[in-house]
Protein backbone atom coordinates (compact mmCIF):
# COMPACT_ATOMS: atom_id res chain seq x y z
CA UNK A 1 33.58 -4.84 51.14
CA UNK A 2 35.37 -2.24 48.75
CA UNK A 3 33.44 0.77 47.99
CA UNK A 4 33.73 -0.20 44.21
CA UNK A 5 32.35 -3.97 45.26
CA UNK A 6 29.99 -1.90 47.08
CA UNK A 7 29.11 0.12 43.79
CA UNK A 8 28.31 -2.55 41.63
CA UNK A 9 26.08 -3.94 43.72
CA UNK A 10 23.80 -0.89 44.26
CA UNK A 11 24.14 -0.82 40.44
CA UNK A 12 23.20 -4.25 39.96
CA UNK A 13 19.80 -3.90 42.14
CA UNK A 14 18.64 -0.89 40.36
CA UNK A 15 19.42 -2.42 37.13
CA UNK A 16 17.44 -5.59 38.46
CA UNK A 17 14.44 -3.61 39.85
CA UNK A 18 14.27 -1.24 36.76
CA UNK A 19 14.51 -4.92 34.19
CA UNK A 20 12.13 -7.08 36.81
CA UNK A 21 9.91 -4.33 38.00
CA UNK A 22 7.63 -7.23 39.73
CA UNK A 23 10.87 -6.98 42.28
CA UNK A 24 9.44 -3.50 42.85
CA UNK A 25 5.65 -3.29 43.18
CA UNK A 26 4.94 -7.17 44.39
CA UNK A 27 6.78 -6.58 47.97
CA UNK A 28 4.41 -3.64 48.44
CA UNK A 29 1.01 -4.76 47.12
CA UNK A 30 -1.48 -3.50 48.63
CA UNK A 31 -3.60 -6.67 49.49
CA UNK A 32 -6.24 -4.95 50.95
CA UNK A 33 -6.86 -2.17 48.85
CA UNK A 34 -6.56 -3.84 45.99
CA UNK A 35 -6.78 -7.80 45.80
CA UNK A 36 -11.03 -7.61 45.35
CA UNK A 37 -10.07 -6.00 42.36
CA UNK A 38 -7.24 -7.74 40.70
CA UNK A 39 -9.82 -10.92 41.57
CA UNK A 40 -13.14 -9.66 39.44
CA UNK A 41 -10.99 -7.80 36.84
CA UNK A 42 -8.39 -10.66 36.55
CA UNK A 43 -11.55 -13.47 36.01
CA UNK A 44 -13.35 -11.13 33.81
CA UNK A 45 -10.49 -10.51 31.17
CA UNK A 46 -9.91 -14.71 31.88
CA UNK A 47 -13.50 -14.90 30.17
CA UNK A 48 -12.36 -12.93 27.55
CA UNK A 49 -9.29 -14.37 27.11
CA UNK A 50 -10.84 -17.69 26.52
CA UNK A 51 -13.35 -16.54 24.06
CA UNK A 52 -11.08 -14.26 21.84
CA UNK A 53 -8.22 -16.96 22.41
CA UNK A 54 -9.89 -19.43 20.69
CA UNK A 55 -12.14 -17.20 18.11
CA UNK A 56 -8.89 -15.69 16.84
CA UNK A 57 -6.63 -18.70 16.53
CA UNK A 58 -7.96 -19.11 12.89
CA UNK A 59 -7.25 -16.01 12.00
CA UNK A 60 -3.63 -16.90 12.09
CA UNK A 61 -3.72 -20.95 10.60
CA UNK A 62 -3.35 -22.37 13.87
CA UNK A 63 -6.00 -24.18 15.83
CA UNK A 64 -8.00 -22.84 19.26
CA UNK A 65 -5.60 -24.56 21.51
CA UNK A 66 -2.87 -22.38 20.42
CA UNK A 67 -5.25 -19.49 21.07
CA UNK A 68 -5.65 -20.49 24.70
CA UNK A 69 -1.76 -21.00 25.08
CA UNK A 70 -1.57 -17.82 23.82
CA UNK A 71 -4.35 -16.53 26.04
CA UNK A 72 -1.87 -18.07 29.41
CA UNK A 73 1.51 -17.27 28.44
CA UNK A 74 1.71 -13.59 27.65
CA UNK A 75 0.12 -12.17 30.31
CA UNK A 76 2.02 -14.10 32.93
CA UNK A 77 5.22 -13.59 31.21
CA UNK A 78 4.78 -9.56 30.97
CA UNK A 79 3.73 -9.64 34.56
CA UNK A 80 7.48 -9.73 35.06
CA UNK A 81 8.71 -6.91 33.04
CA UNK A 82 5.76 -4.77 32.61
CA UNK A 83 5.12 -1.11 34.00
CA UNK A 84 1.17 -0.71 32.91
CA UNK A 85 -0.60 -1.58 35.68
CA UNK A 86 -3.87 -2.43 32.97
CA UNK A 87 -2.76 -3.62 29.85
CA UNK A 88 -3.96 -7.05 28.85
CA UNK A 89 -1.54 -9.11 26.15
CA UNK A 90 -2.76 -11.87 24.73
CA UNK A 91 -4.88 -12.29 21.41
CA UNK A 92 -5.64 -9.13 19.64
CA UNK A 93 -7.39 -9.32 15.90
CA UNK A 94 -5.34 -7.07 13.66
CA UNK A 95 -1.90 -8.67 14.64
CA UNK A 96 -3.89 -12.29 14.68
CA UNK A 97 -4.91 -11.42 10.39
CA UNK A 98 -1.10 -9.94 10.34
CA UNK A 99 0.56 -13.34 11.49
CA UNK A 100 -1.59 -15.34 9.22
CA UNK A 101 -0.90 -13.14 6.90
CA UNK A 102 2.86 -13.98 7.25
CA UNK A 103 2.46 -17.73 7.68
CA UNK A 104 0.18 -18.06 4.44
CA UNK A 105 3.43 -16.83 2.65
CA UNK A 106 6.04 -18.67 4.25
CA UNK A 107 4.72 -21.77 4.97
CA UNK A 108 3.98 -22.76 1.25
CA UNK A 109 8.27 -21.77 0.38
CA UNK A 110 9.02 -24.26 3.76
CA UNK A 111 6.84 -26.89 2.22
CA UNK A 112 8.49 -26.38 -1.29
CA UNK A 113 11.70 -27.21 0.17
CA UNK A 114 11.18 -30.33 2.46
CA UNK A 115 9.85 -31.64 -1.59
CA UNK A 116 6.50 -32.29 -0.26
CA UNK A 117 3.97 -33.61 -2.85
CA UNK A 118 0.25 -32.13 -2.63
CA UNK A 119 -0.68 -34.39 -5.34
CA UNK A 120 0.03 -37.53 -4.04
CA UNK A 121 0.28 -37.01 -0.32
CA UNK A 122 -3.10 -37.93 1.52
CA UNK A 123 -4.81 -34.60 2.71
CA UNK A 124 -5.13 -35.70 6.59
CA UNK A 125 -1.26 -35.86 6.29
CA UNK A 126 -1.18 -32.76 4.60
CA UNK A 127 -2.99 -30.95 6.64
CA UNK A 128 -1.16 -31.92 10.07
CA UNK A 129 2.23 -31.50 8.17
CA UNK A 130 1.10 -28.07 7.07
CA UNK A 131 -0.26 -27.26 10.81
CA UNK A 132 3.03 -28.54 12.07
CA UNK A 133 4.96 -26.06 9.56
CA UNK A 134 2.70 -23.01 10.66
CA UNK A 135 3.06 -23.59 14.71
CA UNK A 136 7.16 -23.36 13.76
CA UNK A 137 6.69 -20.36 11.57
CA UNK A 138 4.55 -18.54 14.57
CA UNK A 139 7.12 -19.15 16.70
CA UNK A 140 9.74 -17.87 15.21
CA UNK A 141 7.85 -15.22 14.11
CA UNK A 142 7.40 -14.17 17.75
CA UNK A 143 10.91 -14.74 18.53
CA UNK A 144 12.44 -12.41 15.75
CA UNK A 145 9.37 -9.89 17.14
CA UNK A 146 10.58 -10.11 20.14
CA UNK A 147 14.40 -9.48 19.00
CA UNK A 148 13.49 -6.36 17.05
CA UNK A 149 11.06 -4.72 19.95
CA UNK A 150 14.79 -5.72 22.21
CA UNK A 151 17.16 -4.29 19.52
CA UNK A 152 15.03 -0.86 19.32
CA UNK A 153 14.74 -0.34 23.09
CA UNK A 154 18.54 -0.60 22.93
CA UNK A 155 18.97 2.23 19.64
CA UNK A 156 16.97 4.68 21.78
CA UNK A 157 14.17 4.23 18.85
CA UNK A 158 11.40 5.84 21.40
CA UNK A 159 10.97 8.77 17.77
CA UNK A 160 9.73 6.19 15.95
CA UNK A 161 6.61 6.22 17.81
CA UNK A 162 5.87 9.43 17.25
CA UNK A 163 5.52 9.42 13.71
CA UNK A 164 2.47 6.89 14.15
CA UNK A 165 -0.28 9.30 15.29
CA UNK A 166 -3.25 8.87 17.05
CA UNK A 167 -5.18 9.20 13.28
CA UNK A 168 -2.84 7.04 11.86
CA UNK A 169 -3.03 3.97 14.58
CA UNK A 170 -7.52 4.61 13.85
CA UNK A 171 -6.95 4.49 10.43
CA UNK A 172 -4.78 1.95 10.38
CA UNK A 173 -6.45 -0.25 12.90
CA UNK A 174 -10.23 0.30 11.66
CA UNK A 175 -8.94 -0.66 7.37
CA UNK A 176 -7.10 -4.01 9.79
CA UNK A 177 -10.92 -4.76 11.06
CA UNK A 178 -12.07 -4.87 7.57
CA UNK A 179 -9.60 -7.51 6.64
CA UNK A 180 -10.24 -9.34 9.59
CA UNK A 181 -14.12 -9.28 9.19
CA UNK A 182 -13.18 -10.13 5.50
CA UNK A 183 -11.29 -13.29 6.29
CA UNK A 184 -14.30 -14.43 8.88
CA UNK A 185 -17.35 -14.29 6.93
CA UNK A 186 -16.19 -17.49 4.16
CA UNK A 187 -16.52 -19.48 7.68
CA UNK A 188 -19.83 -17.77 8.50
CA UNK A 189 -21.78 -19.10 5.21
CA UNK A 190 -19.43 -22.40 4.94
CA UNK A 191 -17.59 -21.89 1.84
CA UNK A 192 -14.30 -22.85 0.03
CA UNK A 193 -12.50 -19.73 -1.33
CA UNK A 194 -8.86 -19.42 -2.18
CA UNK A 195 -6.41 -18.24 -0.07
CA UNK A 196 -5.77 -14.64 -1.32
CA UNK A 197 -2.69 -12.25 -0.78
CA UNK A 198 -1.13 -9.31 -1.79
CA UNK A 199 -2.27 -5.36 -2.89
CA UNK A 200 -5.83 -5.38 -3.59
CA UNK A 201 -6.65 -8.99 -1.80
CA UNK A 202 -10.11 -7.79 -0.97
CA UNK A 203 -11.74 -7.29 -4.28
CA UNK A 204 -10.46 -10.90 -5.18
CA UNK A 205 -12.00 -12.11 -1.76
CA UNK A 206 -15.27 -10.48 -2.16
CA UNK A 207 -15.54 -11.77 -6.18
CA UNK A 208 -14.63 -15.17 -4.53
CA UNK A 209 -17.30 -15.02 -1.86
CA UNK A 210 -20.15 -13.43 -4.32
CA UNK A 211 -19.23 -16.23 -6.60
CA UNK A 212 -19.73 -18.73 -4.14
CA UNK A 213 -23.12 -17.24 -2.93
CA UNK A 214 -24.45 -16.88 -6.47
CA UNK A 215 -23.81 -20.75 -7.68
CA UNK A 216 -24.76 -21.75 -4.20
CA UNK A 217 -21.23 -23.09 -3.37
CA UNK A 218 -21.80 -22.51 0.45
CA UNK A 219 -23.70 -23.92 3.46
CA UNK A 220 -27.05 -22.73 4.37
CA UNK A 221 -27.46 -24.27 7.62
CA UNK A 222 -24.06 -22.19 8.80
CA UNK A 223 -24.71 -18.93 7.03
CA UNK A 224 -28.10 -19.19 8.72
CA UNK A 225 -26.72 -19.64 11.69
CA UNK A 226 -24.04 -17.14 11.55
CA UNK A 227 -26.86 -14.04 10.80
CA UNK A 228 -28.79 -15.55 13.52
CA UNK A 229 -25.39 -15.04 15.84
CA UNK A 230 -23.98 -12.06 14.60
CA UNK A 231 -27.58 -10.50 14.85
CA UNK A 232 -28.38 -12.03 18.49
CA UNK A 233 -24.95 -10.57 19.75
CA UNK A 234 -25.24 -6.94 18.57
CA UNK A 235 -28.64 -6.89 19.82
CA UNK A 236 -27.41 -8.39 23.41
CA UNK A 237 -24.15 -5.97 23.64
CA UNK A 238 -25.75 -2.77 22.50
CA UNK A 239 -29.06 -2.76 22.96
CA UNK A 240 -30.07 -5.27 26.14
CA UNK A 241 -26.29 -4.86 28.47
CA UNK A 242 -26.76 -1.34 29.28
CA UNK A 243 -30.16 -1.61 29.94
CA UNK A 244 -29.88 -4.83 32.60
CA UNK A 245 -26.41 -4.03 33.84
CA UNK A 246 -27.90 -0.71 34.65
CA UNK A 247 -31.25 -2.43 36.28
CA UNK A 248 -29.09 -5.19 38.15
CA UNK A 249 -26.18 -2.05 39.03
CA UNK A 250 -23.60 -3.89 37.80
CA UNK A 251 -20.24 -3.10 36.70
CA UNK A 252 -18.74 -6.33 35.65
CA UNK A 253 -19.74 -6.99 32.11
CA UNK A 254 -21.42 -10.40 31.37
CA UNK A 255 -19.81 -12.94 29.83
CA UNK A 256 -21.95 -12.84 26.41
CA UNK A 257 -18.81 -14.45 24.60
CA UNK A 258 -18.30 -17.32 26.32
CA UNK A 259 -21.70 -18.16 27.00
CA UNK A 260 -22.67 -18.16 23.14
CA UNK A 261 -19.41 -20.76 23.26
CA UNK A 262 -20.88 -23.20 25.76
CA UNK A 263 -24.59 -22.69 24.14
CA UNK A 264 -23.64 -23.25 20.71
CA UNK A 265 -21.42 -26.13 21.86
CA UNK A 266 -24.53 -27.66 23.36
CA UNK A 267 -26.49 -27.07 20.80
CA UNK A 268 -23.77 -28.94 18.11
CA UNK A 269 -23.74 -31.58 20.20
CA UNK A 270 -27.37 -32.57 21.18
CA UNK A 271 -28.33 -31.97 17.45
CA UNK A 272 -25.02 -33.99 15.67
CA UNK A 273 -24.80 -30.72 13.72
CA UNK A 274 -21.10 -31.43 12.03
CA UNK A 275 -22.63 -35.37 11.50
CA UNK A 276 -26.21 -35.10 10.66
CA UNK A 277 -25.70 -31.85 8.54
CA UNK A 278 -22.13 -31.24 7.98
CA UNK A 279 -21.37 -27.85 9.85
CA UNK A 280 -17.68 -27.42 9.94
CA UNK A 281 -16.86 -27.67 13.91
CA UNK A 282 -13.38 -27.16 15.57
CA UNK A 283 -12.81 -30.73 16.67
CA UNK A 284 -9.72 -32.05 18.61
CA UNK A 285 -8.76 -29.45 21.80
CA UNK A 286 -5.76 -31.65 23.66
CA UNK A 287 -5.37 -30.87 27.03
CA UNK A 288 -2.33 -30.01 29.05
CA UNK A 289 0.16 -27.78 29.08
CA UNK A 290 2.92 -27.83 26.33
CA UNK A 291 6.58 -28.15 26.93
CA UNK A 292 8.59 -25.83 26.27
CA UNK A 293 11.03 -26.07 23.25
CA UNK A 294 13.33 -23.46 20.97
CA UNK A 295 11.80 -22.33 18.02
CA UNK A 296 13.53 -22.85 14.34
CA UNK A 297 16.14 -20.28 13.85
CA UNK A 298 16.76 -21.02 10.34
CA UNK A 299 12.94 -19.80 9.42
CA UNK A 300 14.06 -15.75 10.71
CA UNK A 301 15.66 -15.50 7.22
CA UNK A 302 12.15 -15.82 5.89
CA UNK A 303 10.19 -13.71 8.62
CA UNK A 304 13.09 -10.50 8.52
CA UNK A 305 10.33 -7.79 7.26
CA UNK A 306 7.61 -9.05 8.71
CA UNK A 307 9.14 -8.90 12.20
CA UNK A 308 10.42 -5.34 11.96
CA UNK A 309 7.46 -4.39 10.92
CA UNK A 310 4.86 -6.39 13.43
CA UNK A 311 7.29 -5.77 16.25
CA UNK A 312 6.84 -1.38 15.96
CA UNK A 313 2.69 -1.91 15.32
CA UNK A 314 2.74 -3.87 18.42
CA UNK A 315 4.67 -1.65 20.41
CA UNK A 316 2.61 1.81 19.47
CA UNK A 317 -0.42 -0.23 20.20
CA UNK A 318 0.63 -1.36 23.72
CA UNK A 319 2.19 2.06 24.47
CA UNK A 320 -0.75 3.83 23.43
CA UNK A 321 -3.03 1.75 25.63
CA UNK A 322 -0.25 2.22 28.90
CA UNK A 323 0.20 5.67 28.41
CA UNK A 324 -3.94 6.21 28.32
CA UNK A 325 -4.11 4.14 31.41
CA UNK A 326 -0.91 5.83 33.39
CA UNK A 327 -2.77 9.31 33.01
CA UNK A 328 -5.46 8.06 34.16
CA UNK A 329 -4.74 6.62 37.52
CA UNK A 330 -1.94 8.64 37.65
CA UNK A 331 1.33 6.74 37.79
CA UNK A 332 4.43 6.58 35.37
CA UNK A 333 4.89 4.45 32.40
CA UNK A 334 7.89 3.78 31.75
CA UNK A 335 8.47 3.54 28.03
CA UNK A 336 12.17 2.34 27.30
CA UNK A 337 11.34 -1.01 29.97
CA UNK A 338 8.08 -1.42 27.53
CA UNK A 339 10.41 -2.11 24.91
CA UNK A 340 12.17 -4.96 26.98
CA UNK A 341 8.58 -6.06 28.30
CA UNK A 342 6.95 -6.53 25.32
CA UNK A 343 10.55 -8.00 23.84
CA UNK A 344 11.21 -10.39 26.12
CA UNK A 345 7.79 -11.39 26.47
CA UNK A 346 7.70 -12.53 22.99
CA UNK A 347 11.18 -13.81 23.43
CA UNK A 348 9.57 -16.38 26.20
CA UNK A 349 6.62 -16.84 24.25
CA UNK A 350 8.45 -18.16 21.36
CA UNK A 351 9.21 -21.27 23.26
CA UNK A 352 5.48 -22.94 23.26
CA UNK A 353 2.95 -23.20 20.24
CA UNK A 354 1.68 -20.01 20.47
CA UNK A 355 0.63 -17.20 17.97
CA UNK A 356 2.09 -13.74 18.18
CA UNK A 357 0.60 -11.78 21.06
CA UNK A 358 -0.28 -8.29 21.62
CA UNK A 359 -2.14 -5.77 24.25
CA UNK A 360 -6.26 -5.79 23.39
CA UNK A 361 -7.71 -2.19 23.06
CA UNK A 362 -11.26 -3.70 24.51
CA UNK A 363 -9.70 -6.53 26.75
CA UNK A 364 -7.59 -3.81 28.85
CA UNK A 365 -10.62 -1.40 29.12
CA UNK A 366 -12.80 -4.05 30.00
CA UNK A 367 -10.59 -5.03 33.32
CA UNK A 368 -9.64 -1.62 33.85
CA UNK A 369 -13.66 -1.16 34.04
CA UNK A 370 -13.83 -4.32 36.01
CA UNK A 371 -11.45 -2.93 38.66
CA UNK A 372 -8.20 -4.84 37.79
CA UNK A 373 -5.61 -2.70 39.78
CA UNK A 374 -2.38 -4.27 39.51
CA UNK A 375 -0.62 -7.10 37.04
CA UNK A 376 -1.66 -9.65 39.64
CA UNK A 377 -4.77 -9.41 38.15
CA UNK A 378 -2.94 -11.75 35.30
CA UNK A 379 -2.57 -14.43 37.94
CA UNK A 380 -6.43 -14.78 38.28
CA UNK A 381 -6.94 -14.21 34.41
CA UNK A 382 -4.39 -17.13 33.71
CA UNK A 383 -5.88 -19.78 36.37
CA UNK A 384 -9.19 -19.56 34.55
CA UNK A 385 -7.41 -20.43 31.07
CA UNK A 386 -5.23 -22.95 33.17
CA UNK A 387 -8.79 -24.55 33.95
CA UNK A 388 -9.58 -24.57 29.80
CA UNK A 389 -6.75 -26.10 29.39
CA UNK A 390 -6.34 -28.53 31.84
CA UNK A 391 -10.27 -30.24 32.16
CA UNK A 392 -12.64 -28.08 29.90
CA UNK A 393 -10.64 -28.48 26.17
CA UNK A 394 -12.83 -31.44 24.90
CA UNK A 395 -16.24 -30.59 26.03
CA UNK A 396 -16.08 -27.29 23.22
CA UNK A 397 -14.37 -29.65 20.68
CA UNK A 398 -17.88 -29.78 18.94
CA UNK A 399 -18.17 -25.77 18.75
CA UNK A 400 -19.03 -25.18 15.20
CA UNK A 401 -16.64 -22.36 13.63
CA UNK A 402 -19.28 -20.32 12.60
CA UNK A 403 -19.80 -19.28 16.46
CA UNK A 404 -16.25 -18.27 16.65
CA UNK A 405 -16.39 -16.24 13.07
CA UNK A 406 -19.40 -14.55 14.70
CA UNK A 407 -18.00 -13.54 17.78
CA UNK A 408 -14.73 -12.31 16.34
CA UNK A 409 -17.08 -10.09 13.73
CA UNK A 410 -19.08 -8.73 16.64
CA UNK A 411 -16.17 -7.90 18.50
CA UNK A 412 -14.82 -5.26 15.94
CA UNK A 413 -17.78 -3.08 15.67
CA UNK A 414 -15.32 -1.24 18.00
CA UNK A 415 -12.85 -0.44 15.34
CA UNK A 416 -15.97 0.43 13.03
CA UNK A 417 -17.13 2.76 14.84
CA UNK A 418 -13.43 4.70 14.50
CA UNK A 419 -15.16 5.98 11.44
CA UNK A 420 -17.31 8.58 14.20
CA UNK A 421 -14.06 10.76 14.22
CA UNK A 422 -13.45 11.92 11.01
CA UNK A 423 -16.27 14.54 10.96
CA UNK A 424 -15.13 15.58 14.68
CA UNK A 425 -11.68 15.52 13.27
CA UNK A 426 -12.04 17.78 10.24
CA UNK A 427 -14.08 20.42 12.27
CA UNK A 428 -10.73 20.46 14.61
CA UNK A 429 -7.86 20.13 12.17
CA UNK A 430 -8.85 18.93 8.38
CA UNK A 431 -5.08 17.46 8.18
CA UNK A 432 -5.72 14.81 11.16
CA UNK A 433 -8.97 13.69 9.40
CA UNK A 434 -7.09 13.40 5.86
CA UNK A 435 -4.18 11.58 7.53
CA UNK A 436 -7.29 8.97 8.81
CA UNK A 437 -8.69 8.34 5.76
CA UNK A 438 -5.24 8.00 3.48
CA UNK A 439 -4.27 5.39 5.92
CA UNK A 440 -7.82 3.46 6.30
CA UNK A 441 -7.78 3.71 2.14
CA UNK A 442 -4.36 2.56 1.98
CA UNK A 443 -4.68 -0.44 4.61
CA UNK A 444 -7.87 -1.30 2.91
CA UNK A 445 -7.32 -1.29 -0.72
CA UNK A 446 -3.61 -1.65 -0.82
CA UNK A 447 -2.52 -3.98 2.42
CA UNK A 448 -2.19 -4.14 6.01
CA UNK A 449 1.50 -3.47 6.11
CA UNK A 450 1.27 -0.64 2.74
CA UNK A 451 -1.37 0.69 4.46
CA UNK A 452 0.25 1.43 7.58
CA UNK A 453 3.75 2.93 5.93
CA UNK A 454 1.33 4.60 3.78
CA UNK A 455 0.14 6.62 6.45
CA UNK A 456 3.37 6.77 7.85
CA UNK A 457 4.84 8.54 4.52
CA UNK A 458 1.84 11.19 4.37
CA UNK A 459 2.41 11.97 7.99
CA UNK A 460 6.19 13.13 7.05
CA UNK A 461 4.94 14.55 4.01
CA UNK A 462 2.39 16.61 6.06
CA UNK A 463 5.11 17.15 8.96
CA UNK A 464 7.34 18.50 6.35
CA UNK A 465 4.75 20.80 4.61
CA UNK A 466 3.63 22.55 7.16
CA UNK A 467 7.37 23.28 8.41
CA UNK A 468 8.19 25.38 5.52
CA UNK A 469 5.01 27.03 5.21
CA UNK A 470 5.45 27.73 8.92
CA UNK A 471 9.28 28.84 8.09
CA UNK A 472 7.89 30.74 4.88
CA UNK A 473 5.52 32.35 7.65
CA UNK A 474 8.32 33.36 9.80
CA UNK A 475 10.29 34.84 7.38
CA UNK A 476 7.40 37.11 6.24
CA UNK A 477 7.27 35.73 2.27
CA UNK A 478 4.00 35.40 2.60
CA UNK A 479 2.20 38.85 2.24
CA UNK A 480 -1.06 37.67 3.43
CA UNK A 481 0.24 36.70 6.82
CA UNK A 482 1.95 39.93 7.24
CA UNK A 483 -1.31 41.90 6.57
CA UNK A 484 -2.88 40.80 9.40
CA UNK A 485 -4.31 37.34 7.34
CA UNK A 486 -4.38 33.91 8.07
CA UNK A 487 -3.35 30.53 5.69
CA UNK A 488 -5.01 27.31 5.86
CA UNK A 489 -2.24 25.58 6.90
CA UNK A 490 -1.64 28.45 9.84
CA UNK A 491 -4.96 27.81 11.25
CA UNK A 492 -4.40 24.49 10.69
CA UNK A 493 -1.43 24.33 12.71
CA UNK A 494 -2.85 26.61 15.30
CA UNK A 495 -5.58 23.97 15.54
CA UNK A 496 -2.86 21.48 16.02
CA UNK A 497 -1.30 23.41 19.11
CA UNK A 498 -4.38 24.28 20.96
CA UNK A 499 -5.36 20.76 21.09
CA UNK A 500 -2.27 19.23 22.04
């Protein structure tokens, strides 16, 4: 062979281990030393995955199924492509409220123009058209996600990333967790509300849901079901788990999620809840797996914004949670391949009846804490949704929704309690604490996506303050400074430094 045949080739494999890193670390797992706990960590984000698969799939207009092909996919595509050795992609809540977000506004323009009728058309048919319409618009929301996170890995756009801080990812995500407990608690008390969108959605939400409480438009069965839920599960996770897993020594957590699934599923069931009393209940989960099949491309004119957008939150959310875990337990992330990981996973994912998926902040920490080593953990994660899937789909199909608003409500007291850091933050540099709460105002008052550039905007406007003061400083224009004093924004800055 030629030395330039002999060139390529060399060139070719590194390119192929660097693109497929599986190429790399599968041939020397360490089966040993690590398969016990890829096993317990991969089945106990598999819980998880089921639960929050199927308690977020509303969230986004799509029905639990979707949640738990979301819940398989993901993690077995990125096991390919990935570098964290932790991160857990699948469901997460803020990009869940994001994508519904997105297909609440789209799919009524896709309807306009196939000349479809609400008037006259019968609403079963409505509603499955309308389903139909939203499991297209998801996945080509995904794909065009999926292009963007490709196209900025290839522009180098690794600065973009830095302008989304630490305080502006908690303020961002923790305003996201009040629209997400927002759109849950109309199915926790049963009510009809209208769909809502646009700056200032929540006030119109919350005069909806305090006019449906005052003229008793809502179900009293489910909203007293949902306070005895929401009540029983922050008692169990905060109060009761330490105590018993530190009395049994365990280090697993228990499945409190899924069990309040099966129990509540029983409990529908045996009583005829959604017949004798009318609680709303998920109904039809098909089994099998679906084939896979190219998304529309014609909706990505619709879905240009949106994707650009979802596609960099996504991406300093999943390289926030690999870098954490890379320090950690001390190996390198590569953060260029994440852009191709996370790309091409959505890329993949956009060929089955999925919703858009991201890395979970808890999930990952949960089976990091539950000894996941390795991405083969995914394998054992992904057999126990296989099993959902395959044989277990129709025994939940009388879970009343209520159970899943409850858990997904529960589940973001994480997010809440965010909030801790802005008086440790303003002892350590005011700035970082403002920067918080002008992005948790924004995303809260204004909307998800404002919210976010808001913070984005005050960041560079911050960034670009301080830089002149600091050149002012420099320069000696400020007489203070040169007498020995110090400015706010000096000691603010020196803050900055000594903290890293």
């Amino acid at each position: 062979m030629s030395p330039n045949g002999s060139s390529f080739l060399v060139n070719f494999r590194h390119l192929l281990h660097k693109r497929l890193p599986i190429l790399k670390w599968f041939p020397a797992y360490r089966w040993r030393e690590d398969l016990i706990g890829d096993l317990t960590g991969g089945f106990t984000m598999g819980v998880m995955h089921v639960s929050e698969g199927m308690a977020y799939a509303p969230l986004t207009g799509l029905r639990p199924v979707n949640g738990l092909f979301t819940s398989l996919f993901p993690a077995l595509f990125y096991m390919f492509f990935g570098t964290s050795k932790h991160v857990s992609v699948g469901g997460f809540a803020v990009i869940c409220l994001m994508v519904g977000s997105t297909i609440s506004r789209v799919t009524p323009r896709i309807l306009d123009t196939m000349n479809v009728d609400n008037s006259t058309m019968d609403s079963n048919e409505l509603d499955r058209l309308t389903y139909e319409v939203n499991v297209e618009v998801a996945a080509a929301l995904t794909l065009g996600v999926g292009i963007a996170q490709i196209v900025m890995g290839l522009c180098q756009l690794h600065v973009l990333i830095s302008f989304l801080s630490d305080q502006v990812i908690a303020g961002f995500t923790t305003g996201a967790a009040v629209h997400v407990m927002t759109s849950q608690l109309d199915k926790a008390i049963g009510a009809h509300i209208p769909h809502r969108d646009g700056p200032g959605r929540l006030f119109l939400v919350y005069s909806d849901l305090a006019t449906s409480l005052f003229t008793f438009h809502f179900h009293l069965l489910t909203t007293c079901l949902s306070i005895f839920l929401i009540f029983s599960l922050f008692v169990l996770k905060n109060l009761i788990d330490p105590r018993l897993r530190s009395a049994l020594r365990l280090t697993v957590p228990l499945p409190y999620d899924l069990t309040l699934m099966l129990l509540g599923t029983m409990f529908s069931r045996f009583f005829s809840l959604s017949d004798l009393y009318g609680v709303a209940i998920i109904g039809n989960i098909p089994t099998g797996l679906p084939t896979p099949s190219l998304p529309d491309f014609s909706l990505l004119s619709y879905l240009l914004s949106d994707s650009l957008s979802i596609a960099l939150i996504i991406l300093v959310i999943h390289i926030s949670m690999g870098k954490l875990f890379a320090k950690k337990h001390l190996y390198k992330l590569d953060v260029k391949q994440e852009f191709y990981a996370s790309g091409l996973t959505e890329c993949l994912c956009s060929l089955f009846p999925v919703y858009l998926p991201s890395t979970s902040l808890g999930r990952s920490l949960v089976g990091e804490a539950a000894g996941a080593k390795t991405l083969f953990s995914s394998i054992f994660s992904s057999s126990m949704v296989v099993a959902v899937i395959l044989f277990l789909g129709p025994v939940l199909e009388p879970l009343p929704t209520c159970v899943l608003a409850s858990i997904v409500i529960v589940s973001l007291q994480g997010m809440f309690r965010q909030l801790g850091q802005i008086p440790h933050l303003w002892r350590r540099n005011p700035i970082d604490a403002i920067v918080f709460i002008v992005t948790l105002f924004g995303t809260v008052f204004v909307d998800i996506v404002a919210g976010l550039l808001i913070g984005v905007i005050f960041v560079l406007a911050t960034v670009i303050f301080r830089t002149q003061r600091s050149g002012l400083t420099r320069n000696g224009t400020e007489p203070s400074l040169e007498s020995g004093g110090t400015s706010e924004t000096s000691q603010w800055l020196g803050a900055r430094n000594k903290t890293g």
